[in-house]
Protein backbone atom coordinates (compact mmCIF):
# COMPACT_ATOMS: atom_id res chain seq x y z
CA UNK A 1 29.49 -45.30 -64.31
CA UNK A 2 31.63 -42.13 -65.07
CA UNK A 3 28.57 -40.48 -66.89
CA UNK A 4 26.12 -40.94 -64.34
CA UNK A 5 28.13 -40.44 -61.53
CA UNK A 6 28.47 -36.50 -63.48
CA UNK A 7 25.00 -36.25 -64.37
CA UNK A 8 24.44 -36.65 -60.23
CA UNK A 9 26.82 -33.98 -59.70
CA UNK A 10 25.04 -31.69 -61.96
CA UNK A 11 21.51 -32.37 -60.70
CA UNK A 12 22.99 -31.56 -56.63
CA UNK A 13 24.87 -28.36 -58.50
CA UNK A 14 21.65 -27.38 -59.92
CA UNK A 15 19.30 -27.82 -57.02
CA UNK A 16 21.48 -25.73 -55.01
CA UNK A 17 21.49 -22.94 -56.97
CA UNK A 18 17.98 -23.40 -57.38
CA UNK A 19 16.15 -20.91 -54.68
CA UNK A 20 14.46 -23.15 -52.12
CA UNK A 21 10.44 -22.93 -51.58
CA UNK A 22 11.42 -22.88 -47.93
CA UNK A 23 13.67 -19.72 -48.26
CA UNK A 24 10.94 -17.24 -48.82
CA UNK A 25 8.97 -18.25 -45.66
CA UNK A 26 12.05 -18.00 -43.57
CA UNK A 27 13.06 -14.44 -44.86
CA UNK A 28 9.16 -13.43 -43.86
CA UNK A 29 9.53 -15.44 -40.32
CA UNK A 30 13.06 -13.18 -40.25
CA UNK A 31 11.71 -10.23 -40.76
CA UNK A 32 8.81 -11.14 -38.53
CA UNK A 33 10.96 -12.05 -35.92
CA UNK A 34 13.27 -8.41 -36.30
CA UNK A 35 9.94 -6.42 -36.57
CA UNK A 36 8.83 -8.14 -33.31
CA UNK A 37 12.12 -7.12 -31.75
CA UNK A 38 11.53 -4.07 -32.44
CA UNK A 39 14.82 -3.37 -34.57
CA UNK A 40 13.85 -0.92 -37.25
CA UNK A 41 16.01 1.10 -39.64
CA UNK A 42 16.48 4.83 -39.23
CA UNK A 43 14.33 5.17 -42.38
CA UNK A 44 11.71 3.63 -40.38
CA UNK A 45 12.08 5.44 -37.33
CA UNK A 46 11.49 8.67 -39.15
CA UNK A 47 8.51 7.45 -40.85
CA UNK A 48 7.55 6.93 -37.47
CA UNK A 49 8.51 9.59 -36.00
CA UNK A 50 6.57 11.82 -38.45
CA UNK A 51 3.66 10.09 -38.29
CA UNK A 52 3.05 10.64 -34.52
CA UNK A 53 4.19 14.21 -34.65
CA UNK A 54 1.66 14.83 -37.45
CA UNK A 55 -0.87 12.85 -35.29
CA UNK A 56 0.17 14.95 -32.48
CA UNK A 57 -0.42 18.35 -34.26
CA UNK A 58 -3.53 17.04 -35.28
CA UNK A 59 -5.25 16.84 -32.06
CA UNK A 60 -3.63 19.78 -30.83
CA UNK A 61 -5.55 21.87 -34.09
CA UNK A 62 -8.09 19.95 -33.19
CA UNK A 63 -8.02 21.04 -29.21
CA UNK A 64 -7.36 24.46 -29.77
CA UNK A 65 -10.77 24.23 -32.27
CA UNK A 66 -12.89 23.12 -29.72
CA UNK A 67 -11.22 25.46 -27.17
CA UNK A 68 -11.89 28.44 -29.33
CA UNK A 69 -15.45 27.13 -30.23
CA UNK A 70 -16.23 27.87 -26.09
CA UNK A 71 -13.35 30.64 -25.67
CA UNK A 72 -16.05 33.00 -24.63
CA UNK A 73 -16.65 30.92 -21.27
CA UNK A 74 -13.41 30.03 -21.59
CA UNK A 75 -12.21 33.68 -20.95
CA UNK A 76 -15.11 34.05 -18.45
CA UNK A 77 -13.80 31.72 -16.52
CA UNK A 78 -9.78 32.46 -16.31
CA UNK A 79 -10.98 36.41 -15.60
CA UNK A 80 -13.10 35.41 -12.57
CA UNK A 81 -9.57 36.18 -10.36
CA UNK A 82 -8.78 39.48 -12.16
CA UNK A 83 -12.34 41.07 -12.69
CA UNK A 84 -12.34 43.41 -15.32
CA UNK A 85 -9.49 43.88 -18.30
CA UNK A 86 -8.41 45.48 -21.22
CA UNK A 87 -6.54 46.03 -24.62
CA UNK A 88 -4.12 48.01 -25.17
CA UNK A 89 -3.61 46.89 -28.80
CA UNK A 90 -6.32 46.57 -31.96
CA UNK A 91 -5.23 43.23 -31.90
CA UNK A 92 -3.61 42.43 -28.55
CA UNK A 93 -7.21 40.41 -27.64
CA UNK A 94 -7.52 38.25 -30.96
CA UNK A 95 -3.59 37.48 -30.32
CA UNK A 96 -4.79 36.35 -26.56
CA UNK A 97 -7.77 34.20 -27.87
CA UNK A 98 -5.83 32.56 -30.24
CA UNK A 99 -2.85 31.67 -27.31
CA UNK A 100 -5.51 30.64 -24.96
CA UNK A 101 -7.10 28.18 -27.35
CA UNK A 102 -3.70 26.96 -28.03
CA UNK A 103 -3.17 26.42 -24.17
CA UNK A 104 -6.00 24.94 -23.84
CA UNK A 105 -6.27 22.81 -26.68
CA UNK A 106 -2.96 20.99 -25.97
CA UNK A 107 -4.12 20.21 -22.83
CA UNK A 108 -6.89 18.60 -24.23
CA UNK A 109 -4.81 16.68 -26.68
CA UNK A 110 -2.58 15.96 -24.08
CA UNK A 111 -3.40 12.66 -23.62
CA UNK A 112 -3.62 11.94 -27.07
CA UNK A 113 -0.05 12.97 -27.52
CA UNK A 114 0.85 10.92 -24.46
CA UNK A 115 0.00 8.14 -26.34
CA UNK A 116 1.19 8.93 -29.42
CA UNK A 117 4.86 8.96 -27.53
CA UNK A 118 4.21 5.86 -25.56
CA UNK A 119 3.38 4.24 -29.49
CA UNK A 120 6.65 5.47 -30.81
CA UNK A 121 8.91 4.20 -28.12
CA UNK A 122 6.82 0.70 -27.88
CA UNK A 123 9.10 -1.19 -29.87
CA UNK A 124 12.26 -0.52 -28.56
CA UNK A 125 11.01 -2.09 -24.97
CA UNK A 126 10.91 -4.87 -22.95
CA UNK A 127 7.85 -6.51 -21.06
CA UNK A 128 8.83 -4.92 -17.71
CA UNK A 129 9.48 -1.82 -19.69
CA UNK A 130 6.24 -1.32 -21.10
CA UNK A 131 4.52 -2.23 -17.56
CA UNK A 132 6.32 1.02 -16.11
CA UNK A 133 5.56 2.96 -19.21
CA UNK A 134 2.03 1.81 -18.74
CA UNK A 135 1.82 3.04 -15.62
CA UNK A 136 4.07 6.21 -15.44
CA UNK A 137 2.52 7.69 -18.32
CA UNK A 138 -0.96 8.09 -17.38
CA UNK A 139 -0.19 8.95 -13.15
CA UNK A 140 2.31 11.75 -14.72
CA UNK A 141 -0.58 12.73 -16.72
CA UNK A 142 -3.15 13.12 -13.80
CA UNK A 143 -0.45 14.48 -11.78
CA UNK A 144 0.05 17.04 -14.08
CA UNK A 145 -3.87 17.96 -14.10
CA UNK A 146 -4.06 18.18 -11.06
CA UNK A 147 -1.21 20.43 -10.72
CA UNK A 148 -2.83 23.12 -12.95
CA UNK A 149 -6.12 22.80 -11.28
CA UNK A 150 -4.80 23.03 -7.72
CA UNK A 151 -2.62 26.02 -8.51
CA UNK A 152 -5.86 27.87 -10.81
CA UNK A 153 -8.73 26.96 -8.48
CA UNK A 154 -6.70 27.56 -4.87
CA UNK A 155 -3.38 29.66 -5.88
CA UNK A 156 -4.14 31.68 -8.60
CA UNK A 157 -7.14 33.66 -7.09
CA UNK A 158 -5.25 34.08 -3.23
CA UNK A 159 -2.07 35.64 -5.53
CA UNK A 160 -4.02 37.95 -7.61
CA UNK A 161 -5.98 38.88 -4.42
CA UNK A 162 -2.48 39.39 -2.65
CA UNK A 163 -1.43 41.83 -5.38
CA UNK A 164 -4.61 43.54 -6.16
CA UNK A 165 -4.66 44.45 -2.38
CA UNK A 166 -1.96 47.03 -2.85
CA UNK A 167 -4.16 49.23 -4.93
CA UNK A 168 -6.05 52.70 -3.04
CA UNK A 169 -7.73 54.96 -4.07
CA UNK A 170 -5.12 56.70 -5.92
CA UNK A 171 -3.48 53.58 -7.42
CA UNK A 172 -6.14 51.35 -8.96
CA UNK A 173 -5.15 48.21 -10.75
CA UNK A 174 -5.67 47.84 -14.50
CA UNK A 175 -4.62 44.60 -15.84
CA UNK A 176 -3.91 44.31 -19.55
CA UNK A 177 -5.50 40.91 -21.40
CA UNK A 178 -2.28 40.16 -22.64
CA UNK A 179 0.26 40.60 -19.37
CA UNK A 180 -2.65 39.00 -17.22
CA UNK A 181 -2.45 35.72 -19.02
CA UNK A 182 1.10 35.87 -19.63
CA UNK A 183 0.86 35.76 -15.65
CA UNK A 184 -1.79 32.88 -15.42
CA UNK A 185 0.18 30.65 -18.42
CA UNK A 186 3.50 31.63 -15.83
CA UNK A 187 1.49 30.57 -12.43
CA UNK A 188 -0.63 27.50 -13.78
CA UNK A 189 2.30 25.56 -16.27
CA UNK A 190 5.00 25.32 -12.81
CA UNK A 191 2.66 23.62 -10.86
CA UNK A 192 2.00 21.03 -13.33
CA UNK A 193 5.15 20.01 -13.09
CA UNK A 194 5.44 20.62 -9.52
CA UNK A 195 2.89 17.90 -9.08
CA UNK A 196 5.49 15.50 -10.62
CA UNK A 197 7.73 15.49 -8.04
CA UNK A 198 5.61 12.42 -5.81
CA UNK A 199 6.08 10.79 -9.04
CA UNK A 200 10.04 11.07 -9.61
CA UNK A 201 11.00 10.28 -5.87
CA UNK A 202 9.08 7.05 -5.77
CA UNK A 203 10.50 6.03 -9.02
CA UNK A 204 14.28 7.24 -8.00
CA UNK A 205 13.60 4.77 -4.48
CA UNK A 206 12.32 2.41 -6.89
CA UNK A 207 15.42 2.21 -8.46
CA UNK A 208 17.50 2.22 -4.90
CA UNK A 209 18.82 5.44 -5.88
CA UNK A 210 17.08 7.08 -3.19
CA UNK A 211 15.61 5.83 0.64
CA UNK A 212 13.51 6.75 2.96
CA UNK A 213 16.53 7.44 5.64
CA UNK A 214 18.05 9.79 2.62
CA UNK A 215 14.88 11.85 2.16
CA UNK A 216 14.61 12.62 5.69
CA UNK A 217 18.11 13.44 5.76
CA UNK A 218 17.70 16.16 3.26
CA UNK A 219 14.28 17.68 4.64
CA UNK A 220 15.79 20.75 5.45
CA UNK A 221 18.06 21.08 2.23
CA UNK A 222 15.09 20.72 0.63
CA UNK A 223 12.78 23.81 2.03
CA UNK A 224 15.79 26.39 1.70
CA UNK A 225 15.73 24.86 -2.27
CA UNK A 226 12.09 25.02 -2.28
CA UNK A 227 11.87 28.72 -1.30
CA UNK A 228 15.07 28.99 -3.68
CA UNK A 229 13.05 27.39 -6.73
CA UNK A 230 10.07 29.71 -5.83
CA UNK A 231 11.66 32.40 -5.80
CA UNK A 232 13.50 31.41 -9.81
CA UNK A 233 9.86 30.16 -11.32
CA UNK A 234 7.29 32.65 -9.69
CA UNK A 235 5.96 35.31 -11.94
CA UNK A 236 5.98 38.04 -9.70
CA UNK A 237 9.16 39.07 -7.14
CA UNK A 238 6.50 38.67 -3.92
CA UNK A 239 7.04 36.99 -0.99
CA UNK A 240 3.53 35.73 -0.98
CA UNK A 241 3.99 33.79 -4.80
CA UNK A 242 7.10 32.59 -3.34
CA UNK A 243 5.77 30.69 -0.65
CA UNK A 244 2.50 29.37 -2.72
CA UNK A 245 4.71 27.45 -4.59
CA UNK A 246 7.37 26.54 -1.86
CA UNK A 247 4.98 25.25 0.34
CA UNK A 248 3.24 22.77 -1.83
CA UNK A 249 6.25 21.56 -2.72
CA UNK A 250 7.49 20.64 0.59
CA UNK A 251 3.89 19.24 0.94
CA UNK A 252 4.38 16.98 -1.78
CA UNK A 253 8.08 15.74 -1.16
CA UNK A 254 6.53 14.87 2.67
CA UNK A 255 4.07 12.89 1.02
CA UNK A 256 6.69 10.87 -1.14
CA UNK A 257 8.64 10.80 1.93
CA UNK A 258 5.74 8.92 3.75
CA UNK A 259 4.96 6.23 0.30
CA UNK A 260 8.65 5.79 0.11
CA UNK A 261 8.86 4.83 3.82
CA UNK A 262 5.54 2.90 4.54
CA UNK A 263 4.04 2.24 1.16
CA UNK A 264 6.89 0.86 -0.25
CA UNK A 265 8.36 -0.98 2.54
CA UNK A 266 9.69 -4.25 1.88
């Protein structure tokens, strides 16, 4: 009785220690689970991290490719304001293609590096999370466009118009490649993110940080800031570039004034 009851003993000892068949699928449904999660080790993250920057960098070479492929129109057409210009360097106009078809081509891999952002940050959210993501990320993007294209199709021209009209006979305007699109790069980047501002005031009163009653509280504060941020991010000390880019803003915070009071009434 003795001798069996140990040999039963030994046979639960030994199937204990024994690694269960079961124990291998439940470490791969663990780490299923924790990948799912999106719990990842700082190993990881880097990994990831460099793997989206290098995608990012790609498309960016690749933009700026293409952008230099057609700089000739390219040129052509961001000169149209400015006429004629010139170089005051041997290489002063290589050093401006090159910038421009960097300009260029990250705005052309813009989206692409949108999304390569949105991909790295993916795990670490939450179904609601993602559905603002979702959404923020490509209206910021258009907003964004749209921002450059007002401010090179409508603001641009009127301010180099503004300043040219200075010049007389005696003082005629010669614009160097390189200043000129120093200017343009100055002008046309500001309004891109000018054009974000909709964006951030419906999300703040999304939140409840901010209401309709508050924004038209501050209406005033915010055209002496306006004129105040103008007068910081404009390229030129004028009056004139000042208020092209105070008065779209004030434009553009009346508009999230009227979505925060009608369009998102509850």
């Amino acid at each position: 009785m003795s001798e069996d009851m140990n040999e039963q003993t030994s046979a639960n000892l030994s199937a204990a220690n024994t690694p269960s068949a079961v124990l291998p699928a439940q470490t791969e449904e663990t780490a299923a689970e924790s990948k799912n999660d999106g719990s990842m080790s700082i190993i990881a993250h880097l990994t990831e991290l460099r793997k989206r920057l290098i995608r990012s960098l790609i498309a960016i070479g690749i933009g700026s490719c293409i952008a230099y492929y057609f700089i000739e129109d390219i040129m052509h057409l961001l000169t149209g304001p400015a006429g004629k210009l010139y170089y005051m360097q041997p290489a002063e106009a290589f050093f401006t293609y090159i910038k421009v078809a960097i300009f260029v081509g990250f705005l052309i891999a813009l989206p692409i590096v949108l999304y390569q952002i949105w991909r790295f940050v993916l795990p670490a959210l939450i179904g609601m999370e993602r559905y603002l993501i979702s959404v923020i990320v490509p209206v910021s993007l258009i907003l964004f466009i749209a921002g450059i294209a007002f401010s090179f199709f409508l603001v641009l021209p009127a301010a180099v118009k503004f300043l040219v009209g200075f010049s007389t006979q005696e003082l005629q305007p010669m614009f160097s490649i390189k200043q000129y699109f120093d200017f343009v790069i100055a002008f046309l980047l500001p309004f891109g993110f000018i054009f974000e501002l909709p964006l951030a005031i419906v999300l703040l009163a999304k939140v409840g940080i901010v209401s309709s009653k508050f924004l038209a509280k501050q209406q005033r504060l915010v055209i002496f800031l306006t004129f105040v941020i103008g007068a910081v991010i404009s390229p030129t000390p004028d009056i004139f570039s000042q208020c092209m880019i105070a008065i779209p803003m004030i434009l553009l915070y009346e508009i999230s004034y009227v979505i925060v009071r009608f369009a998102m009434k509850k």
